[in-house]
Each structure stands twice: as structure tokens, then as C-alpha cells.
Protein backbone atom coordinates (compact mmCIF):
# COMPACT_ATOMS: atom_id res chain seq x y z
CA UNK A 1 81.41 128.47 208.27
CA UNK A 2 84.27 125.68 208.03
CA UNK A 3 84.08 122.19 209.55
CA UNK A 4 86.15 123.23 212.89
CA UNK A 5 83.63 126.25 213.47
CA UNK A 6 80.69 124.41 212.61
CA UNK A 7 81.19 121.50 214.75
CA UNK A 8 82.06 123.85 217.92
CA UNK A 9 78.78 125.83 217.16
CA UNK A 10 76.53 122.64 217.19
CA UNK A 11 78.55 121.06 219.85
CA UNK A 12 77.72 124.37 221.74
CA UNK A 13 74.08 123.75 220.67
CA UNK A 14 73.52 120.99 221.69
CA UNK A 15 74.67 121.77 225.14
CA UNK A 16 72.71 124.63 225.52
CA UNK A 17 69.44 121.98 224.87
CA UNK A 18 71.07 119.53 227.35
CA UNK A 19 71.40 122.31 230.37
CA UNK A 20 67.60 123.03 230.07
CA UNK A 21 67.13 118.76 230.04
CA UNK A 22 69.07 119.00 233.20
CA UNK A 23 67.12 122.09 235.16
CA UNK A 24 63.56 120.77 233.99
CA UNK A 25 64.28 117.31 234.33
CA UNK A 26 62.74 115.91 231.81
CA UNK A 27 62.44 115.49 228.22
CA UNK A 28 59.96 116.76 226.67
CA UNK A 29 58.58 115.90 222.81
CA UNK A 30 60.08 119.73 221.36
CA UNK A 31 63.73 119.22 223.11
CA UNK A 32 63.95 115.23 221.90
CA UNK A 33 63.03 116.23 218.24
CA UNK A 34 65.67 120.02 218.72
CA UNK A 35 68.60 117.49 219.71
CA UNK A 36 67.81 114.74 217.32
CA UNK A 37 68.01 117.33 214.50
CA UNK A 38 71.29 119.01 216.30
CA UNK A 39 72.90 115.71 216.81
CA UNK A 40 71.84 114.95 213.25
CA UNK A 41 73.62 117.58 211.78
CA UNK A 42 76.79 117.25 213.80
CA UNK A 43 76.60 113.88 212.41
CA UNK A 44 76.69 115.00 209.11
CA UNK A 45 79.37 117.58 209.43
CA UNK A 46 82.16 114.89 210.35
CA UNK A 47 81.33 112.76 207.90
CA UNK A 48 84.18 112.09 205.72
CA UNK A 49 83.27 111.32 202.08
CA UNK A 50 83.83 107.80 202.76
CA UNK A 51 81.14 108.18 205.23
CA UNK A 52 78.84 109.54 203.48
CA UNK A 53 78.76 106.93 201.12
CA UNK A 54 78.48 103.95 203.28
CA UNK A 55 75.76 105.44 204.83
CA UNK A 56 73.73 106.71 201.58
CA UNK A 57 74.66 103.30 199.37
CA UNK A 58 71.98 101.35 201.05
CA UNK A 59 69.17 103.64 201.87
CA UNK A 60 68.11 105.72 199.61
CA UNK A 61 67.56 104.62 195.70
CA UNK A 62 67.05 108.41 195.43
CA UNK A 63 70.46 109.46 195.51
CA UNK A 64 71.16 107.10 192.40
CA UNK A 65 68.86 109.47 190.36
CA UNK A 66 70.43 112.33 191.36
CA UNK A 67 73.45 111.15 190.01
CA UNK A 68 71.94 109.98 186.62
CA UNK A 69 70.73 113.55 186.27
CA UNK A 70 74.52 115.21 187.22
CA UNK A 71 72.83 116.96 189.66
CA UNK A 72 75.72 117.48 192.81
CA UNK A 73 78.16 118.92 190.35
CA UNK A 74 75.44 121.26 188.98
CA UNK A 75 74.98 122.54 192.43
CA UNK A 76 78.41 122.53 193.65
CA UNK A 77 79.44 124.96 190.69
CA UNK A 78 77.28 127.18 191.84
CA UNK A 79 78.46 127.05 195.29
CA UNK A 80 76.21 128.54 198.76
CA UNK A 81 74.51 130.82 197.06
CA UNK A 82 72.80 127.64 194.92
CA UNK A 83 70.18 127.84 192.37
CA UNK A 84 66.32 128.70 192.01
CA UNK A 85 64.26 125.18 190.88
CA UNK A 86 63.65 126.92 187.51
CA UNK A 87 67.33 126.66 186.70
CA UNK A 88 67.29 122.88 187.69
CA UNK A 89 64.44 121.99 185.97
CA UNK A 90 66.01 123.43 182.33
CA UNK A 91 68.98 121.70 183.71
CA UNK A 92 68.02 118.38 184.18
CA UNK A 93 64.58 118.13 182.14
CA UNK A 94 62.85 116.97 184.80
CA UNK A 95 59.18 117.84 185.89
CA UNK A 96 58.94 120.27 188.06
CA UNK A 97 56.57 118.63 190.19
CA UNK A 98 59.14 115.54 190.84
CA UNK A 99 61.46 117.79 192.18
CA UNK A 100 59.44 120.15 194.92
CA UNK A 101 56.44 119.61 196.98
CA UNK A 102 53.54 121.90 196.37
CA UNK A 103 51.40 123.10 198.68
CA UNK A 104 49.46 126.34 197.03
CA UNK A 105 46.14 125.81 195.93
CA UNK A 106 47.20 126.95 192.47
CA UNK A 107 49.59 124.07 192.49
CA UNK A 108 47.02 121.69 193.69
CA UNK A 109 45.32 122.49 190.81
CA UNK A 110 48.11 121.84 188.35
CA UNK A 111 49.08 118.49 189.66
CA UNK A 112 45.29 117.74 188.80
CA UNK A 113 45.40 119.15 185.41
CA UNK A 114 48.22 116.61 184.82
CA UNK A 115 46.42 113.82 186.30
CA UNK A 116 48.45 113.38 189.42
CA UNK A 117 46.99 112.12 192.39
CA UNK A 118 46.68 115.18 194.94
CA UNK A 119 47.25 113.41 197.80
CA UNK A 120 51.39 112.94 196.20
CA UNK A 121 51.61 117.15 196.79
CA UNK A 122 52.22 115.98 200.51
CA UNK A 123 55.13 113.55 199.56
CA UNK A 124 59.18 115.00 200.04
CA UNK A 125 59.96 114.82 196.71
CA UNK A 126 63.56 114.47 194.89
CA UNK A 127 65.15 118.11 196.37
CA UNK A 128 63.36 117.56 200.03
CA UNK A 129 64.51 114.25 200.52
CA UNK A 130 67.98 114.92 199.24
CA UNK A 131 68.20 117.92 201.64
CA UNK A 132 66.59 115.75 204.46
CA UNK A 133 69.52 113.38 204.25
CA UNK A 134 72.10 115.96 204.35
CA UNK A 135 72.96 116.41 200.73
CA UNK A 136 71.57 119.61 199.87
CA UNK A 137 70.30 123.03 201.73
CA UNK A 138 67.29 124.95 201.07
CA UNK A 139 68.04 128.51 201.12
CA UNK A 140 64.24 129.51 200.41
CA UNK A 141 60.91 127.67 199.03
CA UNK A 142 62.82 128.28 195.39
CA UNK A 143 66.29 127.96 195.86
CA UNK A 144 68.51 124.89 196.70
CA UNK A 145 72.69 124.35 197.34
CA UNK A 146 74.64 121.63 198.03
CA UNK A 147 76.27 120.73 200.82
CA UNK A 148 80.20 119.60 201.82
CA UNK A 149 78.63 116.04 201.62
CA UNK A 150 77.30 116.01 198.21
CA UNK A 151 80.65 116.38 197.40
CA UNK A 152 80.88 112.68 198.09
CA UNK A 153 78.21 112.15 195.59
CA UNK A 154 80.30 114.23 192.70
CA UNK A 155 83.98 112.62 193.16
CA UNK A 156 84.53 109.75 190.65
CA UNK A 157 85.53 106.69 192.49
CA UNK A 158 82.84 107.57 194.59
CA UNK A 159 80.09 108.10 192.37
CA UNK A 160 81.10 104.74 190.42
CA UNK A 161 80.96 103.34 194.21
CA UNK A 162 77.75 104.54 194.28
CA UNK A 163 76.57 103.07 191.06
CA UNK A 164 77.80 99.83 191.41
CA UNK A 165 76.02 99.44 195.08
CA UNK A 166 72.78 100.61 193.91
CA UNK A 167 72.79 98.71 190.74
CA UNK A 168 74.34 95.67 191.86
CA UNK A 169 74.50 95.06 195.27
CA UNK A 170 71.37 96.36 196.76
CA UNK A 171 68.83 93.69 194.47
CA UNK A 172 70.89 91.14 196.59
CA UNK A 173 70.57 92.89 199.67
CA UNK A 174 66.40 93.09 198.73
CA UNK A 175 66.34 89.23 198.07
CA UNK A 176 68.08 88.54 201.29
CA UNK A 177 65.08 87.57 203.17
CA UNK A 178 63.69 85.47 200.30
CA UNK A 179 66.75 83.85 199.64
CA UNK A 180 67.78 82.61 203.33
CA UNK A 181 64.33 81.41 203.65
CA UNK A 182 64.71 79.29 200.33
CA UNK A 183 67.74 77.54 201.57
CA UNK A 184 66.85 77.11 205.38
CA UNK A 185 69.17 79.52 206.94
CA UNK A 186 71.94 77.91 206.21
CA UNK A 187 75.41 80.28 205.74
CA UNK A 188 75.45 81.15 201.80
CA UNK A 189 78.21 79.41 199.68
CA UNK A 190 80.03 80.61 196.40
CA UNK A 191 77.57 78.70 194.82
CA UNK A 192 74.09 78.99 196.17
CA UNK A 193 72.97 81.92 197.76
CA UNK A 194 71.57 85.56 197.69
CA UNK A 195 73.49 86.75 194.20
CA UNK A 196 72.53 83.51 192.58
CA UNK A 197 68.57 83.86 193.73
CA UNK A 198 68.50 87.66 192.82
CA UNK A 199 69.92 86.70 189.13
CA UNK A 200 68.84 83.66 188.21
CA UNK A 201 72.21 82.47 187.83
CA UNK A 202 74.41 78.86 188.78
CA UNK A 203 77.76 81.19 188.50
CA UNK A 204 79.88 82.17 191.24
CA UNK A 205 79.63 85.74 192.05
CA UNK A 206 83.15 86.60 190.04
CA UNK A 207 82.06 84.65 187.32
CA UNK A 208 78.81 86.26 187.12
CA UNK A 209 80.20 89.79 186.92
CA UNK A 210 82.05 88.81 184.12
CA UNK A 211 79.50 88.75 181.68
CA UNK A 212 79.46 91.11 179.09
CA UNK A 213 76.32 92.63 180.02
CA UNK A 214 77.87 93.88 183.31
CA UNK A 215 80.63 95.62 181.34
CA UNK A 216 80.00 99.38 183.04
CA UNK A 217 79.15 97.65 186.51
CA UNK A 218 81.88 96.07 186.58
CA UNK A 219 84.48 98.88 185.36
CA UNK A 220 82.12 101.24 188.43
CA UNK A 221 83.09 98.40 190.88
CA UNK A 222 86.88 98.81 189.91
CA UNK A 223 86.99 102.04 190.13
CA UNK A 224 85.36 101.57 193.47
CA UNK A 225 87.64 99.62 194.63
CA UNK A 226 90.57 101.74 193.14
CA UNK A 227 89.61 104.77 195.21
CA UNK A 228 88.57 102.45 198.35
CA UNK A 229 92.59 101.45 198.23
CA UNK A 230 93.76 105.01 197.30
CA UNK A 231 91.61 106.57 199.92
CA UNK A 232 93.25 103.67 202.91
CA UNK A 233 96.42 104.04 204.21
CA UNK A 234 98.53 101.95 202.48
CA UNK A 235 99.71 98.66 204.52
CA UNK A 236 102.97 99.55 204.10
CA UNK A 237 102.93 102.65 206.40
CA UNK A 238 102.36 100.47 209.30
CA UNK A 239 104.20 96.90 208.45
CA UNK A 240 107.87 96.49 208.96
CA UNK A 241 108.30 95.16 205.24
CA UNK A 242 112.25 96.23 204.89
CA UNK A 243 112.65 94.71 208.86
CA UNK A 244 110.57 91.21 208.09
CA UNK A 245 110.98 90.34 204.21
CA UNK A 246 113.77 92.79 202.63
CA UNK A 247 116.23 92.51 205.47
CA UNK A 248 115.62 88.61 205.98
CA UNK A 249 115.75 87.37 202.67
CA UNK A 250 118.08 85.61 201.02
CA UNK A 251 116.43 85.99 197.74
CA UNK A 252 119.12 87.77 194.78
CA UNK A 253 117.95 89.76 192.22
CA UNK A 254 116.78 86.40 190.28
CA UNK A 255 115.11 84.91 193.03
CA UNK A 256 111.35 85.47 193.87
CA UNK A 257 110.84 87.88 196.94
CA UNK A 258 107.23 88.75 196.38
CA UNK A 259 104.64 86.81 194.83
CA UNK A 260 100.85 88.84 194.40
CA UNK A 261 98.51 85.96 195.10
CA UNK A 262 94.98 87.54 193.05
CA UNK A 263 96.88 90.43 192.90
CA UNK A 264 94.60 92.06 190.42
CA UNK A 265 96.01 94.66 187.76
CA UNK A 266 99.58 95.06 190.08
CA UNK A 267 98.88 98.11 191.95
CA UNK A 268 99.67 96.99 195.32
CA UNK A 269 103.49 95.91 193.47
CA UNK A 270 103.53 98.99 191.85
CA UNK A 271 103.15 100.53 195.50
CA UNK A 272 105.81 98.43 196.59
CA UNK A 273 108.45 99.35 194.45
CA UNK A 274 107.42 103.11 194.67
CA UNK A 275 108.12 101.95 198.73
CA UNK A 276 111.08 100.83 198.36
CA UNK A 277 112.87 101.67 195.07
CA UNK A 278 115.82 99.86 196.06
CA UNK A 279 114.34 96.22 196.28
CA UNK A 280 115.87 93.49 195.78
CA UNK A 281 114.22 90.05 193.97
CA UNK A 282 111.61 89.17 191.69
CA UNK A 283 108.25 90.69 191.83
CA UNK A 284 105.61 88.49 190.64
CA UNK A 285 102.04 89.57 190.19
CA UNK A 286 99.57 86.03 189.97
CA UNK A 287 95.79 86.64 188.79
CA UNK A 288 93.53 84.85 186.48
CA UNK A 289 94.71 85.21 182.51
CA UNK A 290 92.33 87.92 181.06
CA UNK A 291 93.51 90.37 184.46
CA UNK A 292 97.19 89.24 184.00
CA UNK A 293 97.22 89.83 180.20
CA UNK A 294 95.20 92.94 181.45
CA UNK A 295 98.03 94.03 183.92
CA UNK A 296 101.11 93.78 181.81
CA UNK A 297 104.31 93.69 183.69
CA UNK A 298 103.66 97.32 185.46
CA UNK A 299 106.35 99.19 183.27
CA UNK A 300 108.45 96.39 184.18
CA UNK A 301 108.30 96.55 187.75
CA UNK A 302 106.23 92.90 188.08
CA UNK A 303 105.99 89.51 185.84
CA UNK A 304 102.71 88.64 185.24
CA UNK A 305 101.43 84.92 185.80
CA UNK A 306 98.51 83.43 184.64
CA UNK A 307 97.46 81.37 187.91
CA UNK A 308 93.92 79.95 189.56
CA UNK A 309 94.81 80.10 193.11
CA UNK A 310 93.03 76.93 193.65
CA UNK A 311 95.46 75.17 191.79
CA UNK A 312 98.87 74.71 193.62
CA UNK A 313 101.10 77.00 193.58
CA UNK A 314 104.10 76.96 191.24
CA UNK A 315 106.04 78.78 192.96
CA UNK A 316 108.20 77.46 195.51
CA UNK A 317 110.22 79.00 198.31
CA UNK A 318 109.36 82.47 197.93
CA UNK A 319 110.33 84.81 200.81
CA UNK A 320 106.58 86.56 200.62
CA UNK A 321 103.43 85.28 199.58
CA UNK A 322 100.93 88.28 199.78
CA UNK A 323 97.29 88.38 199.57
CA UNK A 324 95.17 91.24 199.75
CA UNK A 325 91.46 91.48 199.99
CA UNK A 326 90.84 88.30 198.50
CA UNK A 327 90.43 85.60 201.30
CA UNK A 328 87.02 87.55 202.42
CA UNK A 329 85.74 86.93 199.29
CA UNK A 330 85.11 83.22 199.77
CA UNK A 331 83.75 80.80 202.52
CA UNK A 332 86.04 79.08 205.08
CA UNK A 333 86.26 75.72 202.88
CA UNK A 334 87.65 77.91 199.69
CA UNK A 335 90.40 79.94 201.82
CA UNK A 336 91.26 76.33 203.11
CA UNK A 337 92.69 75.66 199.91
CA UNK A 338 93.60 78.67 198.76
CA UNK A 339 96.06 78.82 202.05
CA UNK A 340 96.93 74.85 201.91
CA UNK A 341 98.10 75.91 198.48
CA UNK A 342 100.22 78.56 199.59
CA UNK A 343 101.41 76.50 202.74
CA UNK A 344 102.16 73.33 200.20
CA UNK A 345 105.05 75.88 198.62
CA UNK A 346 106.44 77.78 201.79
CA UNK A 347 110.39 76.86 202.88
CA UNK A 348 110.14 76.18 206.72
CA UNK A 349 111.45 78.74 208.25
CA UNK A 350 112.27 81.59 205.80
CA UNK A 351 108.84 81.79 204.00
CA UNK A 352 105.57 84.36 205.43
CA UNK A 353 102.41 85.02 203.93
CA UNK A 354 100.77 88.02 204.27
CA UNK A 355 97.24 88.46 204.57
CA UNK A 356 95.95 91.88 203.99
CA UNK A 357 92.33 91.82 205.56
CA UNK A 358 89.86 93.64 207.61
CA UNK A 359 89.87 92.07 211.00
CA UNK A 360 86.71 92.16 212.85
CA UNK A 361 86.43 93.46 216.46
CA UNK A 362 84.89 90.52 218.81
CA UNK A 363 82.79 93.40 220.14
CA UNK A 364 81.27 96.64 219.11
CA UNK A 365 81.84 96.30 215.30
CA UNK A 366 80.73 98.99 213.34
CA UNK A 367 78.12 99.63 210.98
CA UNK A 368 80.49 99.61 207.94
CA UNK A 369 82.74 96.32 208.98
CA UNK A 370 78.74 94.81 209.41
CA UNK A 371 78.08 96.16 206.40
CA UNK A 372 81.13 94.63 204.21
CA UNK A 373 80.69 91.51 206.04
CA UNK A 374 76.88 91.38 204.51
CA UNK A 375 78.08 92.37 201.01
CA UNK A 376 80.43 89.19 201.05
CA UNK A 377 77.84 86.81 202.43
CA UNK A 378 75.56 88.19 199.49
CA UNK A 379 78.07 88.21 196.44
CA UNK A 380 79.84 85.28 196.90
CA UNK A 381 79.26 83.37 200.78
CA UNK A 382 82.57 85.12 201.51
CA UNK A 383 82.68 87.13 205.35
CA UNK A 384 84.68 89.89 207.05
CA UNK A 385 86.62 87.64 210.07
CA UNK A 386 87.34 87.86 213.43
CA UNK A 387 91.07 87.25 214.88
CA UNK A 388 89.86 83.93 216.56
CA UNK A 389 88.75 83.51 212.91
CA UNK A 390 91.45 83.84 210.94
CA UNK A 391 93.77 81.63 213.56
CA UNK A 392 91.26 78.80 213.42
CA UNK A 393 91.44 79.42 209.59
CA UNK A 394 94.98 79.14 209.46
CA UNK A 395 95.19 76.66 211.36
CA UNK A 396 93.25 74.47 209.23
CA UNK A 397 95.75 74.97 206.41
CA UNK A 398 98.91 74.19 208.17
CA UNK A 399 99.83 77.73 209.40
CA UNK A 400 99.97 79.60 212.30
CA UNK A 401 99.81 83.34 213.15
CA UNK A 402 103.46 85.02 213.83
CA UNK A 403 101.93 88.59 214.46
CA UNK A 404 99.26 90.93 213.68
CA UNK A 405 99.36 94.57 212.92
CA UNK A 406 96.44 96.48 212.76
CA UNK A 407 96.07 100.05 212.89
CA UNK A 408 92.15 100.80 213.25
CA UNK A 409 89.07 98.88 212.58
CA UNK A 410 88.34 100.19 209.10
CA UNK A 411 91.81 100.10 207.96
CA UNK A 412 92.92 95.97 206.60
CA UNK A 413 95.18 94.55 209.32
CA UNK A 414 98.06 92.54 208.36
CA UNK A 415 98.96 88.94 209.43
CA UNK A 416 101.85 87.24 209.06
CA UNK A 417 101.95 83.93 208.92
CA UNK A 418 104.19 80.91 208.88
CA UNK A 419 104.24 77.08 208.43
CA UNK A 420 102.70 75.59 212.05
């Protein structure tokens, strides 16, 4: 059954269950549970991969193990028709018992006979509880499949995103409690808080990552965040870039038009260009040296500069400052200077920055923009804003907001700004 016909049959479900709530009058226990599980499912059938992994990332350790073991692809290959647990097991080497739940008296007697405590036979193990959070199917007490959403669990960026949440993330996310208690409740800083009580460490979050025992957490979190901007749409498809920066600069082809504050390894210039092939003026890409030297000039579409954003900014007069999912990763007093920078190099009048950023909704946020916002707070006392934010933030810097464009709440907003 495809998505479309599967969500009309459990739409149709679900009000079947609803017209019987409405004649009785009531709910009772067996109609709560039969629309929790329909509503449930419906739930998981719209996920998007994206979805799926924002809501698996923090909840279930689980899933982690399934990927160590390759176990989605090994499923997916073998597509609805799945495979018995014998097939699995040689698969994967695991025990048997960690994958099912027995319930025979036969198997009673084997967990014994390997010293396992019977009471565990009672416990969703590995296969159950991936199945119980929508990831696989059991066809029969033998045989498991996957599911569309395990697909999520088998696609690269994904699985890296996966990694680098479960690995990284979520021991900051455990020490939370411990942590805020330590220092009073007060809002984390780049320096003290959550990441540096979970590790031990005095770095700053960035820092910290660096070290070379984080090598392949750190090339997962890239990758991450590689897919992450892949799987957006792109700012460009919804900012007038030719209309506000092409068509109003002055900027020749030996001036500076763009300059890539923490711009990374170039992509976002390399999108640009792809954008607009015809551009005019300099395109300068600005990160710290080992990602510059990392970068190279983008098969000459960029120049790399080695520059620490909190230092001012050597570059005066340029018709477009942007910055792109950087600002969140620091606390208010850190983007103060980061932007005073910026502002401190800005021709009245002709220069913008634009800030690429997830804008909060005043109300109703969801679960994922809460979820980001808790991520900064814990990695480096950085925070997802709200527009009343970012002006006041501005603000503070010398700048004021010209416009916003935003498109949805999960997609990064863009504000322009200008010198106040």
C-alpha cells in the first residue's frame, strides 16, 4: 500500500472508531488504546525521514545498535516479505535471545541454561522495540521487515546524524539536570555549562570537538549537517538576492560582493554561483585556518581567508556580509561582537548582512525548533531566537532589521540588516 492509500485507510479508521465515540458517548479503555495505536500509525506514515530522526535521536539508545549491527539495510534488501530471526542472527552474530522475547516453556528453560534471569523473557527486546517505534513490522512470531521509516535509519547523512546525536549529544542532554543544578540555574555560557560538566573539559564546545579523539564524531556531525542543508530549501529560493545585492551593487568584478562570515568548507558560495552563474564581484569565503586551508578556493569560485570572527573584520565596504547558522551557536554577549564586528566594516547605506537563522515562533514552537534550541544551550550556551530576539540583538550591535523572509518554521529565515 503507498503513503497516499495508507494514510486515507487509517484516516478512514480512525473515523470509523470516532462515530462509535460519538453514538456511545463515551470513551471507553478498548477505543482510547484502538485510536492511540491508529493515530500512532498515521503518525508514522507522514513522517518524512527528517522526522523520523528528530524524533528517534533522543529516545531510544536502541536504534544506535541497530545501526552498529547494519541492520535497516539488511532488512530493506529484502524488502516486505522480510526475514525469519534465524537469518538475522547469522547476520549480525547476535544472541538470539537479545533479539526476540520468549515466551515457550522450552525457551524459559534455555534462558536458564545460559544463566539469564527469567524474569528478562518478559522484556521487548531489540526486534520488539524497534517494531514498537515504527521501524520494523512483524510479519509472524519468526519473521521481521522494515518499514518506509527505517529507511531514515539506512540513508548516510542520516545515519551519521544519528551517530553523532547518540554519541555526542545525548551524554549532555543526560547531565542536563546535574549540570543546571551545579551552576544555579543560571543560562549556560560557551564556557561553563552542560558539554563542559558531561566531559570534564574548560574548552568551548568547538574547541572541544576538535580533538583528535572525536575525529569520526566529528566527520558524522558534518555529514549531518551536510545533508541537514541539502535536505532544506536553499535560502536562495525564497530571497530576492539578484533584486537586493546583485542589482544594487556597485561592486566590479575586483570588488568584494559577498563575504562568508564562518562560512565553513564554501558550500553555501558554491550554491551561489551555481544560482547565479553570471555574478558579478569577489566571493570571499572567511572561516578559521585549518577549515579555510580545508576549503580551498571551491574550484575557483571563492578566496579563502583565514579569519576569527571575533576579531574585526578586514574587510571593509562589502555589499553582503552573510552568515549562516552560526550566530545560534553562541550566547547573546558573543553574537554582540561578532555583529559589532561586522557593523564596524559596513558602508552606510549600501552595505546588508544577512543572517541565515531559524527564527522561533513567539507561540506554539515545535518539538524540533525546542529541540535545536536545547542542543545549543547544551553544546555551547548558544539558543534558537525569537524575532523580538534577534531585533533586540541587533540592536545592541548598531543594526537594525530592514526585512525578514521566512518561509516556514523549520526552514532558516533570512534577515537583512543594515547600519541603525
Amino acid at each position: 500500500m503507498d503513503s497516499y492509500a495508507s494514510v486515507k485507510h487509517l484516516i478512514e479508521q480512525i473515523a470509523n472508531v470516532g462515530s462509535d465515540v460519538a453514538v456511545n458517548s463515551s470513551l471507553q479503555p478498548e477505543v482510547r488504546k484502538k485510536l492511540q495505536s491508529l493515530v500512532k500509525e498515521l503518525g508514522f506514515v507522514l513522517e518524512t525521514p527528517w522526522d523520523t530522526l528528530s524524533r528517534l535521536s533522543f529516545l531510544y539508545k536502541i536504534v544506535r545498535v541497530a545501526i552498529d549491527l547494519n541492520l535497516f539495510e539488511y532488512l530493506l534488501e529484502a524488502g516486505p516479505e522480510g526475514r525469519p530471526v534465524e537469518d538475522i542472527v547469522a547476520k549480525t552474530g547476535v544472541d538470539e535471545l537479545l533479539l526476540r522475547t520468549y515466551s515457550s516453556v522450552a525457551s524459559l528453560e534455555s534462558v536458564r541454561r545460559l544463566n539469564a534471569d527469567p524474569d528478562s523473557t518478559h522484556i521487548a527486546r531489540l526486534l520488539r522495540t524497534l517494531a514498537a517505534i515504527g521501524l520494523l513490522t512483524q510479519i509472524d512470531q519468526r519473521r521481521w521487515a522494515s518499514t518506509p521509516r527505517a529507511q531514515a535509519c539506512s540513508i548516510p547523512t542520516y545515519r551519521s546524524g544519528l551517530k553523532f546525536i547518540n554519541d555526542f549529544i545525548y551524554p549532555v542532554f543526560q547531565k542536563m539536570p546535574e549540570s543546571f543544578a551545579k551552576n544555579h540555574y543560571r543560562c549556560p555560557q560557551a564556557l561553563q555549562g552542560p558539554l563542559q560538566d558531561t566531559y570534564d573539559t574548560k574548552l568551548a564546545g568547538f574547541d572541544f570537538i576538535m580533538e583528535p579523539r572525536w575525529a569520526e564524531t566529528l566527520k558524522d556531525c558534518n555529514l549531518f549537517m551536510q545533508g541537514r542543508r541539502e535536505g532544506s530549501v536553499s535560502w536562495l529560493e525564497f530571497y530576492p538576492f539578484a533584486d537586493n545585492i546583485m542589482a544594487e551593487s556597485d561592486a566590479g568584478s575586483q570588488a568584494v560582493l559577498v563575504v562568508d562570515v564562518g562560512g565553513g568548507l564554501g558550500h553555501g558560495l558554491i550554491e551561489l554561483k551555481q544560482k547565479f552563474p553570471s555574478i558579478e564581484g569577489r566571493l570571499v569565503l572567511q572561516d578559521l585556518p585549518k577549515t579555510v586551508q580545508q576549503a580551498g578556493n571551491g574550484a575557483g569560485i571563492f578566496e579563502p581567508m583565514a579569519h576569527d570572527f571575533f576579531s574585526p573584520q578586514p574587510l571593509k565596504g562589502s555589499k553582503a556580509y552573510l552568515i549562516r547558522q552560526v550566530l545560534h551557536d553562541w550566547p547573546d554577549k558573543e553574537c554582540q561582537t561578532i555583529l559589532s564586528n561586522l557593523a564596524a566594516a559596513m558602508r552606510r547605506g549600501y552595505s546588508k548582512i544577512l543572517i541565515n537563522e531559524i527564527i522561533v515562533a513567539d507561540m506554539g514552537a515545535s518539538d524540533f525548533i525546542t529541540a535545536c534550541d536545547l542542543v545549543m544551550m547544551g553544546l555551547s550556551g548558544g539558543m534558537e531566537r525569537t524575532e523580538s530576539h534577534w531585533r533586540t540583538l541587533l540592536a545592541s550591535a548598531g543594526l537594525r532589521v530592514e526585512k525578514i523572509w521566512t518561509l516556514d518554521e523549520q526552514t532558516e529565515s533570512v534577515i537583512q540588516a543594515v547600519l541603525a
